[in-house]
Protein backbone atom coordinates (compact mmCIF):
# COMPACT_ATOMS: atom_id res chain seq x y z
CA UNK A 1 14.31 -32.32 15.43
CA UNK A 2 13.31 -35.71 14.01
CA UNK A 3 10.57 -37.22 16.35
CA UNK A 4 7.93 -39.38 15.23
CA UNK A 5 5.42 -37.16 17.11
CA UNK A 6 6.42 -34.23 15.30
CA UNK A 7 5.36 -33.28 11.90
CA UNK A 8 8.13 -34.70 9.13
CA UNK A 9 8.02 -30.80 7.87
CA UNK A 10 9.57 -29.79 10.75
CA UNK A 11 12.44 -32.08 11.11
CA UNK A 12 14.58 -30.02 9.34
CA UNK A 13 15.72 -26.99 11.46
CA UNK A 14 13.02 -23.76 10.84
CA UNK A 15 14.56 -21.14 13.22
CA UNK A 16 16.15 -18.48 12.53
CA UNK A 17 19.39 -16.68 13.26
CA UNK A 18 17.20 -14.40 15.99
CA UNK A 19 17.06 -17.20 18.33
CA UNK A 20 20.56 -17.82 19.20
CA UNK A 21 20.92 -14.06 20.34
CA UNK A 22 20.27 -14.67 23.64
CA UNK A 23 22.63 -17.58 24.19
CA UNK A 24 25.29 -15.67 22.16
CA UNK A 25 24.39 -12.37 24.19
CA UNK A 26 25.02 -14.70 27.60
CA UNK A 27 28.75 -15.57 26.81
CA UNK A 28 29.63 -12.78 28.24
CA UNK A 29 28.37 -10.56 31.22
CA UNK A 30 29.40 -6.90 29.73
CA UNK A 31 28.19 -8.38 26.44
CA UNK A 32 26.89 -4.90 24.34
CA UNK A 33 23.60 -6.81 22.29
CA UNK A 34 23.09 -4.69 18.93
CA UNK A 35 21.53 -7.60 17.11
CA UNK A 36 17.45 -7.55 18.26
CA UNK A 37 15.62 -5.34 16.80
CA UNK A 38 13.93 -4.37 20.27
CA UNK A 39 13.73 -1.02 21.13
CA UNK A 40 15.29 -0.11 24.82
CA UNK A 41 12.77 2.85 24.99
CA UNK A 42 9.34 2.04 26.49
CA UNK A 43 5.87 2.51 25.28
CA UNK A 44 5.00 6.20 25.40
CA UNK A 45 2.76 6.80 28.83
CA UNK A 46 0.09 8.68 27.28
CA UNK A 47 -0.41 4.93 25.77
CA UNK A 48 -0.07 2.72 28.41
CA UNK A 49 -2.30 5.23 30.53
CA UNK A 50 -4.67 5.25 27.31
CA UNK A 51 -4.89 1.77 27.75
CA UNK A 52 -4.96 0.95 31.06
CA UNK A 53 -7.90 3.02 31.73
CA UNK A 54 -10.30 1.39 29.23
CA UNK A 55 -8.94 -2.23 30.48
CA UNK A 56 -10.69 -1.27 33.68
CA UNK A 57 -13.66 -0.10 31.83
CA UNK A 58 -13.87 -3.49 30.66
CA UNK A 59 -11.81 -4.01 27.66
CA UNK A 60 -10.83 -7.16 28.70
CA UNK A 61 -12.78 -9.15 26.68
CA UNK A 62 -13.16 -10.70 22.80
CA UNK A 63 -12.73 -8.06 20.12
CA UNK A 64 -14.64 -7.84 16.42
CA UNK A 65 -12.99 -10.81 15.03
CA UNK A 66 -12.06 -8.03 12.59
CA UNK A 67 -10.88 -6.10 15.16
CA UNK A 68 -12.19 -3.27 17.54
CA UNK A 69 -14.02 -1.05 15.30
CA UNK A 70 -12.96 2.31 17.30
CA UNK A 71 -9.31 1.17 16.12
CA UNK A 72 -10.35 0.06 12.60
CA UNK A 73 -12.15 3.77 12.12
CA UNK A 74 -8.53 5.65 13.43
CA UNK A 75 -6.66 3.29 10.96
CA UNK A 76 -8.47 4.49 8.41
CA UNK A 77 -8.58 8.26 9.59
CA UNK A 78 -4.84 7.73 9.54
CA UNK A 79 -4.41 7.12 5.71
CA UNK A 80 -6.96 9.29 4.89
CA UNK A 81 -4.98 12.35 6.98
CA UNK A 82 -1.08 11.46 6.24
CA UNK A 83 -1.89 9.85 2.27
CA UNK A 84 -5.03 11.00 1.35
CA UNK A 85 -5.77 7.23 0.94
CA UNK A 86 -9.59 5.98 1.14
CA UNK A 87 -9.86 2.41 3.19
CA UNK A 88 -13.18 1.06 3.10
CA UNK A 89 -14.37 -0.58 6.30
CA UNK A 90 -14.03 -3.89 4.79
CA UNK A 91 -10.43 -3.66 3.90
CA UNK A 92 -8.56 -3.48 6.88
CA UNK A 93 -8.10 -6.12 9.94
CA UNK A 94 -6.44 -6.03 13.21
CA UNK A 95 -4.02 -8.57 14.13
CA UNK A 96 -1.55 -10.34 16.69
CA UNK A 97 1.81 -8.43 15.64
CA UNK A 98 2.80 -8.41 11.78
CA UNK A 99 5.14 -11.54 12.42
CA UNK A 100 1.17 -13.30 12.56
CA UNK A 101 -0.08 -11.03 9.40
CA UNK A 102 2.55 -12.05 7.42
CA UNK A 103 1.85 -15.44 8.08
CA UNK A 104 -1.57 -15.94 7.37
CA UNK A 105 -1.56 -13.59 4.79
CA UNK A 106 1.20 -16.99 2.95
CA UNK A 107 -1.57 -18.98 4.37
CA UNK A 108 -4.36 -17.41 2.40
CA UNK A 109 -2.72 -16.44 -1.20
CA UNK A 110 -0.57 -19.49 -1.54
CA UNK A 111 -1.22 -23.02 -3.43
CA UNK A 112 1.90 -25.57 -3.02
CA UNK A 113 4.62 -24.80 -5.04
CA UNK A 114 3.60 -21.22 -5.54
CA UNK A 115 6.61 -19.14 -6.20
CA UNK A 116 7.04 -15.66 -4.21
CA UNK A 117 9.82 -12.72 -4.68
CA UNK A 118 11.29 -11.22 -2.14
CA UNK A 119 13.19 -8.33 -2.06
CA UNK A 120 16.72 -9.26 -0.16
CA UNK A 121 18.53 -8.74 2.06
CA UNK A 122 14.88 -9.56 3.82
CA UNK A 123 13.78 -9.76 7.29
CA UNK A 124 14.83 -13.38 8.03
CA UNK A 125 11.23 -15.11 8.82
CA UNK A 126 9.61 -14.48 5.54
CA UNK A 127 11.41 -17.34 3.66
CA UNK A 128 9.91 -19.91 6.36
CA UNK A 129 6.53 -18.31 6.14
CA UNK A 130 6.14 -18.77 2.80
CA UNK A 131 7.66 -22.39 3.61
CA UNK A 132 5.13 -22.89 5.77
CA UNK A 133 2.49 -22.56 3.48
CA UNK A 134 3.45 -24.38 0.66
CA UNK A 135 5.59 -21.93 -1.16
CA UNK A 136 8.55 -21.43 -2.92
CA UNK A 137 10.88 -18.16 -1.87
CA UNK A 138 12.56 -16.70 -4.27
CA UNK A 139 15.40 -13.98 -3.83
CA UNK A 140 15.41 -10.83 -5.08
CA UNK A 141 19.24 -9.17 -4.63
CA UNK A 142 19.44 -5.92 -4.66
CA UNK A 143 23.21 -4.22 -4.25
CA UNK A 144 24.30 -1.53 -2.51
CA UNK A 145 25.62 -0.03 -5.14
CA UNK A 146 22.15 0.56 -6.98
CA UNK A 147 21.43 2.43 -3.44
CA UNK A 148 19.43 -1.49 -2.56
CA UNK A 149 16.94 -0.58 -5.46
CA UNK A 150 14.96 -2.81 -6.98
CA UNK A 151 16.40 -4.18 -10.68
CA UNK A 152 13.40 -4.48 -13.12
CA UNK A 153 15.33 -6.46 -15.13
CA UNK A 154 16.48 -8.67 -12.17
CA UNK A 155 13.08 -9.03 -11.22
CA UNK A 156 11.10 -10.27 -14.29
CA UNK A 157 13.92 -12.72 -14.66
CA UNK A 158 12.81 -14.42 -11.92
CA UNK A 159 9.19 -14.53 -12.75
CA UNK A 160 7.47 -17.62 -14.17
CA UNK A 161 3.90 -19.05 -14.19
CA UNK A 162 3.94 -20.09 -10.40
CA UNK A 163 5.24 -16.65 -9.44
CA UNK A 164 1.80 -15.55 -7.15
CA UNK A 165 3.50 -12.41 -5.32
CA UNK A 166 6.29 -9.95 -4.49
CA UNK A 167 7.55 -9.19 -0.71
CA UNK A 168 8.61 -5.74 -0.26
CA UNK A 169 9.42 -3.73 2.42
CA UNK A 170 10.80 -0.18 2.87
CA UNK A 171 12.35 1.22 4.55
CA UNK A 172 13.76 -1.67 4.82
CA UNK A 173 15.14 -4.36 7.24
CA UNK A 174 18.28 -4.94 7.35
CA UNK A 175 19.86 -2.39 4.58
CA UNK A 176 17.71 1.06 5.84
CA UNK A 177 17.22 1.92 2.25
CA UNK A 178 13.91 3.09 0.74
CA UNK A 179 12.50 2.33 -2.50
CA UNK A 180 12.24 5.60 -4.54
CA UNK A 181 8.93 6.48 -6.29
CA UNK A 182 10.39 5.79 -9.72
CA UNK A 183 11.49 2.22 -8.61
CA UNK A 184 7.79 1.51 -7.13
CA UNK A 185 6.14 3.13 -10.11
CA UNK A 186 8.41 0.13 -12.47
CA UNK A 187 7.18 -2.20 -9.88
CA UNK A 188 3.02 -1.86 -10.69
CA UNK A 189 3.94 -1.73 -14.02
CA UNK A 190 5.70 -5.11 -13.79
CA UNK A 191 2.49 -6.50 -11.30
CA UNK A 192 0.04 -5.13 -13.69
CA UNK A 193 2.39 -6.84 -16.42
CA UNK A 194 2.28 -10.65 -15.09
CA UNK A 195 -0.82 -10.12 -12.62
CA UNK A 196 0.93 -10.15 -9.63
CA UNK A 197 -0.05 -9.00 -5.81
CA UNK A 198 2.05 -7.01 -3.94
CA UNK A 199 2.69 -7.45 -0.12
CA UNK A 200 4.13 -4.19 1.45
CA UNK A 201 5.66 -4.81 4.81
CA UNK A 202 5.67 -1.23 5.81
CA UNK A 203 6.65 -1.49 9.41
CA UNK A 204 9.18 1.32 9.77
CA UNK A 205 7.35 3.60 7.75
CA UNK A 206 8.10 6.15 10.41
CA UNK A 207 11.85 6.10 10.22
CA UNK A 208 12.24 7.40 6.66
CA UNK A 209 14.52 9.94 6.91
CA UNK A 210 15.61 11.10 3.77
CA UNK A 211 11.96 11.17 2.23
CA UNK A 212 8.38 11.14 3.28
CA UNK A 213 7.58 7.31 3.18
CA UNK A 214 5.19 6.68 0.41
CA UNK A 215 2.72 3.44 0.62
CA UNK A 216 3.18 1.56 -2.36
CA UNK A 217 -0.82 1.03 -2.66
CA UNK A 218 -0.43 4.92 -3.40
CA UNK A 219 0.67 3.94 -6.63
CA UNK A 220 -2.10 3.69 -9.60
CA UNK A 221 -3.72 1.19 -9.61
CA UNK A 222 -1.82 -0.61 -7.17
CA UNK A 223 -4.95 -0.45 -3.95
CA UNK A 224 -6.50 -2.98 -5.57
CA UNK A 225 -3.05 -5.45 -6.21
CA UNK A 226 -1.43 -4.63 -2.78
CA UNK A 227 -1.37 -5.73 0.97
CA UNK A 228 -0.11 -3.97 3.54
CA UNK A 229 1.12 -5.32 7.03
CA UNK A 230 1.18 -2.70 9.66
CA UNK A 231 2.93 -2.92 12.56
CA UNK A 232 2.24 -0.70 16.19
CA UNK A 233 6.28 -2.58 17.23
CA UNK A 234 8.28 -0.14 15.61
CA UNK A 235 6.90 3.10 14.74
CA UNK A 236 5.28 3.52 17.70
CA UNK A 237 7.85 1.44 20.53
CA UNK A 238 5.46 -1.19 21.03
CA UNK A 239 7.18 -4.38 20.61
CA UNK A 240 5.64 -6.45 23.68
CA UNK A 241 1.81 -5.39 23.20
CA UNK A 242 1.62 -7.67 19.98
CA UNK A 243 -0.58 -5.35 17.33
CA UNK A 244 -0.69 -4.84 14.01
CA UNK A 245 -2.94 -4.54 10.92
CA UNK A 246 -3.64 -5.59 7.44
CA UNK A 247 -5.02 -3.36 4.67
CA UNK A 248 -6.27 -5.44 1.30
CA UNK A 249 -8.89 -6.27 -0.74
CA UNK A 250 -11.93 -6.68 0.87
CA UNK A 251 -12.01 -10.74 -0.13
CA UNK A 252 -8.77 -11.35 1.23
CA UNK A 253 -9.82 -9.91 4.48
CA UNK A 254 -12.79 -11.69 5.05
CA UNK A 255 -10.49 -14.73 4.23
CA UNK A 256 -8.53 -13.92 7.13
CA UNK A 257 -11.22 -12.69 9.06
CA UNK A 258 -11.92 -16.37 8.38
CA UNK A 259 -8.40 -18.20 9.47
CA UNK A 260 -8.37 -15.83 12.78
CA UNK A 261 -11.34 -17.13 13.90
CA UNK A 262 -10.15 -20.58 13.78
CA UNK A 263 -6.68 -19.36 15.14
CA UNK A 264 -6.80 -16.62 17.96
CA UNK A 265 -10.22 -15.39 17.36
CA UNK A 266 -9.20 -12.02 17.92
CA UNK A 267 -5.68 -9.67 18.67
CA UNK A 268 -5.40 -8.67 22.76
CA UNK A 269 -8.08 -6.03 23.46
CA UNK A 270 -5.87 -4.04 25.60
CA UNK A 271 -3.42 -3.83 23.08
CA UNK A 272 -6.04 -2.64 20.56
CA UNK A 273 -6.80 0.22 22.58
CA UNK A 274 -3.47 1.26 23.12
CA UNK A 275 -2.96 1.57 19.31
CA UNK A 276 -6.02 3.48 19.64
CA UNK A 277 -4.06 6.05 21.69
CA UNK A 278 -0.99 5.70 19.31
CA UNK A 279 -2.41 6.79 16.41
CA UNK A 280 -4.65 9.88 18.23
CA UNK A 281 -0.99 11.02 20.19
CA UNK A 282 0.97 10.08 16.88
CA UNK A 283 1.74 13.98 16.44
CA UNK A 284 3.65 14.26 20.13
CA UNK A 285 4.76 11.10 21.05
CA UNK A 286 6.33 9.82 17.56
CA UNK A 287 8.88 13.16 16.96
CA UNK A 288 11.22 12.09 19.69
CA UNK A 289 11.35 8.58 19.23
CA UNK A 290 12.51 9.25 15.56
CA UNK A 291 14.82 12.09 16.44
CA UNK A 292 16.61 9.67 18.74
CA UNK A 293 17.12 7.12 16.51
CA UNK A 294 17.97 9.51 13.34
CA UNK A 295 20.95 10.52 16.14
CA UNK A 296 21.69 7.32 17.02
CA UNK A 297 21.80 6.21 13.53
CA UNK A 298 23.89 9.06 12.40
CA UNK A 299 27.00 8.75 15.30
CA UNK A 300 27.14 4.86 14.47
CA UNK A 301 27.30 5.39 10.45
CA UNK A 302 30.41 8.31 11.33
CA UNK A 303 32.33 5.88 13.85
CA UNK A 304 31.54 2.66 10.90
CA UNK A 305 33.38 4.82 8.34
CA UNK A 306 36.09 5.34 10.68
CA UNK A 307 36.77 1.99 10.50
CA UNK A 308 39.08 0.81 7.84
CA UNK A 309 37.83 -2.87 7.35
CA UNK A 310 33.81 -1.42 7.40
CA UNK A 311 31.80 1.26 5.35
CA UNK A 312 28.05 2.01 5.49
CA UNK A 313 25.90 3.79 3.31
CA UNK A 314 25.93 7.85 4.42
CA UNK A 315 23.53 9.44 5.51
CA UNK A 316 21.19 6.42 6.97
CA UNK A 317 18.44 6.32 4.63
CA UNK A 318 15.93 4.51 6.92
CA UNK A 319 14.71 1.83 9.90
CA UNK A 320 17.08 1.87 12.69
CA UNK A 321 19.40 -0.56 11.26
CA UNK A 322 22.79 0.10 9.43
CA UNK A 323 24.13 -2.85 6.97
CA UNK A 324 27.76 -2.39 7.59
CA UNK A 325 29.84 -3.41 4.65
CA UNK A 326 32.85 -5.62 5.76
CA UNK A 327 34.14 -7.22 2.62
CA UNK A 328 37.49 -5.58 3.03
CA UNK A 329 38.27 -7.89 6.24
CA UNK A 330 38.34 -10.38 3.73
CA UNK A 331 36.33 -12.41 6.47
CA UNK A 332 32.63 -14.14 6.10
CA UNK A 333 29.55 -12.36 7.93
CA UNK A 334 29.66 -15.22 10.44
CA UNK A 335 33.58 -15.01 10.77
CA UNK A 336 33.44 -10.86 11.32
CA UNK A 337 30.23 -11.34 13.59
CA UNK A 338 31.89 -14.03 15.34
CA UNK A 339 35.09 -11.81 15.86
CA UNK A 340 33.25 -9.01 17.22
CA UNK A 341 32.12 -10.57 20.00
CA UNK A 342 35.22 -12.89 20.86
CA UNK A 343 37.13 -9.91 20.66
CA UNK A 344 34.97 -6.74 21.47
CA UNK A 345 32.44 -8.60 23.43
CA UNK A 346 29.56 -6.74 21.05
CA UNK A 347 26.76 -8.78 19.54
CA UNK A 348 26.30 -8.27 15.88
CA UNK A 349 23.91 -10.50 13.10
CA UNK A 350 25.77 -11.81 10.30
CA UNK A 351 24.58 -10.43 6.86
CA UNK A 352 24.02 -13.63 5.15
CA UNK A 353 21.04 -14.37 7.46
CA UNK A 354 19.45 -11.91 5.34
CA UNK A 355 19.19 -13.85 2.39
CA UNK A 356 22.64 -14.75 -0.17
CA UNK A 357 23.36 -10.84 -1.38
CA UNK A 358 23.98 -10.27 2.72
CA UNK A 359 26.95 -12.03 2.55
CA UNK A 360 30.17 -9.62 3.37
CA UNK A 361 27.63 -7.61 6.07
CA UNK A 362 27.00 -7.08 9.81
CA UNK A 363 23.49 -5.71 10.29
CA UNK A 364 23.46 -3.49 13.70
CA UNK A 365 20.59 -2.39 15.48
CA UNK A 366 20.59 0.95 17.21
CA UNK A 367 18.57 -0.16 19.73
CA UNK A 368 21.07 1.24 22.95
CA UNK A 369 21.44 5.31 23.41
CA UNK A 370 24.72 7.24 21.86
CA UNK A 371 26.90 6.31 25.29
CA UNK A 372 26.64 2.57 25.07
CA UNK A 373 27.24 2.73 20.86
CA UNK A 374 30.12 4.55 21.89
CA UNK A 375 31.28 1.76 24.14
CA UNK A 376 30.42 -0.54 21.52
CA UNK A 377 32.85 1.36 19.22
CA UNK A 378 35.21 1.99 21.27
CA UNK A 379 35.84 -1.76 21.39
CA UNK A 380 35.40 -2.45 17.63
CA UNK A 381 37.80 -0.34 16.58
CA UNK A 382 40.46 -1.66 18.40
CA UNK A 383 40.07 -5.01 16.81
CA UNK A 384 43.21 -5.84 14.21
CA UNK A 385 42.21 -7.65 11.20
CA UNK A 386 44.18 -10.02 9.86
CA UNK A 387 43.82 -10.12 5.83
């Protein structure tokens, strides 16, 4: 909006496809919403008792500006016991969901006109993060037929002298694929080549379902060129309580040690302590959540590829999204999306908000239980597409 009370950077539109959903969802009253990445499961009780508890023994109040330190130790006990990974006190802070860690970790690498690569199709806000702090996004396509790898080649085509860092994330949102070991191991060499930093957005690290997920700081060399956002949303159904974590270098934590105290001073202490609980219960509350969604995952890909006009990659390779492939509609994303929910009443994003090489894709969350995909199918299939 152009106001002369608002800041000239903003009078160009900066949302994102995400906040329409609502007012698309509202059109109609049986709408079926597949496009929010919000789980319909709650927060595991064994958490929310966890935490409710020690809010009435006073954890109510200002955290470590670095975060509670009981949750900082279990973070690390975490990558010590599932990667054999050693995090030094001073490389890991807590923060207000990974949508904020993302942010200020663009607010603390980038100079203006910095250049940074990001893997695509991408999780729609990182373009206007980087944006927002000066930089330049850059788009990284990667194809469904290379399995939604990462091209060397592609990539150090795109790399000048402003190029700072690389945006990752896997498995990854929207496509569900998962970079292999071989394709991270060519990506140190080519950040060790040019002297770039990684940022891993591992936020679904629990839904890999092929593979055991492997952090990309794993790789060698690569702790000391990598950070990693963490988010408590996904993995562990805990959207609403607004939690996550950066791991990095210890200077580029006490830089945003830095920026949070001049921000939010510290993430929601009740929050904190229920990813306290999350990671000690990790063992029994995270095994059904992810058989669920492997189920879910796997009756939506069968009824896509029952569809003539759509085809998704089988079997789902990770997240709990599937990139459905609708190029032989002959229709746009926004036309197909658009369709859907004319005609089937069922709420679908468009796969060119994901960045250019989402064009010709729905992305579909399965964020509702088998019955109501079902319903949701049901409908979709008896659309007739007009070539």
């Amino acid at each position: 909006m152009k106001h002369r009370f608002i800041s000239k950077k903003y009078w160009k539109e900066v949302g994102t496809p995400f906040g329409s959903t609502n007012e698309k969802a509202a059109r109609f009253t049986d709408c079926i919403n597949l496009s929010i990445g919000d789980p319909d499961l709650i927060t595991n009780k064994r958490i929310i008792d966890g935490a409710y508890e020690d809010a009435l023994k006073g954890h109510t109040r200002y955290t470590n500006m670095y975060g509670d330190p009981e949750l900082r130790a279990e973070i690390r006990k975490f990558y010590k016991e599932e990667y054999d990974l050693d995090i030094a006190e001073d490389e890991v802070i807590v923060t207000a969901s990974g949508l904020l860690a993302m942010y200020s970790i663009m607010q603390v690498i980038l100079d203006q006109d910095d250049e940074v690569i990001i893997q695509a199709p991408f999780f729609t806000p990182y373009t206007s993060q980087v944006k927002m702090a000066g930089g330049i996004p850059v788009e990284l396509d990667t194809l469904e037929e290379e399995d939604f790898q990462i091209n060397v080649d592609r990539l150090e085509s795109l790399i000048n002298e402003r190029t700072k860092a690389v945006i990752i994330n896997s498995p990854s949102n929207p496509s569900g694929s998962c970079l292999s070991v071989d394709t991270m191991k060519k990506l140190a060499q080519v950040a060790e080549k040019y002297d770039l930093i990684i940022i891993a957005d591992d936020i679904y690290t629990s839904y890999s379902f092929e593979k055991e997920f492997v952090p990309f700081m794993s790789m060698p060399g690569m702790k000391e060129r990598t950070i990693t956002i963490n988010s408590f949303s996904k993995n562990f159904i805990m959207t609403g309580w607004r939690v996550g974590n950066i791991i990095a270098p210890s200077y580029i934590i006490k830089v945003l040690k830095d920026m949070s105290e001049n921000i939010i001073y510290s993430a929601p202490a009740p929050s904190q302590r229920a990813a306290i609980y999350a990671l000690r219960y990790r063992k029994e509350v995270q095994p059904p959540v992810i058989e669920e969604y492997k189920k879910r995952m796997n009756y939506a890909a069968e009824r896509i590829n029952s569809i003539p006009w759509m085809s998704v990659m089988t079997p789902p390779r990770g997240s709990f999204y599937l990139f459905i492939n609708i190029k032989k509609s002959g229709l746009s994303s926004a036309q197909a999306s658009e369709m859907i929910l004319d005609k089937a009443h069922v709420l679908l994003l468009p796969g060119n908000a994901f960045g250019r090489c989402g064009e010709g894709y729905l992305r579909l969350a399965c964020t509702v239980g088998i019955e109501k995909l079902k319903e949701a199918f049901d409908r979709i299939e008896k659309i007739t597409v007009d070539k």
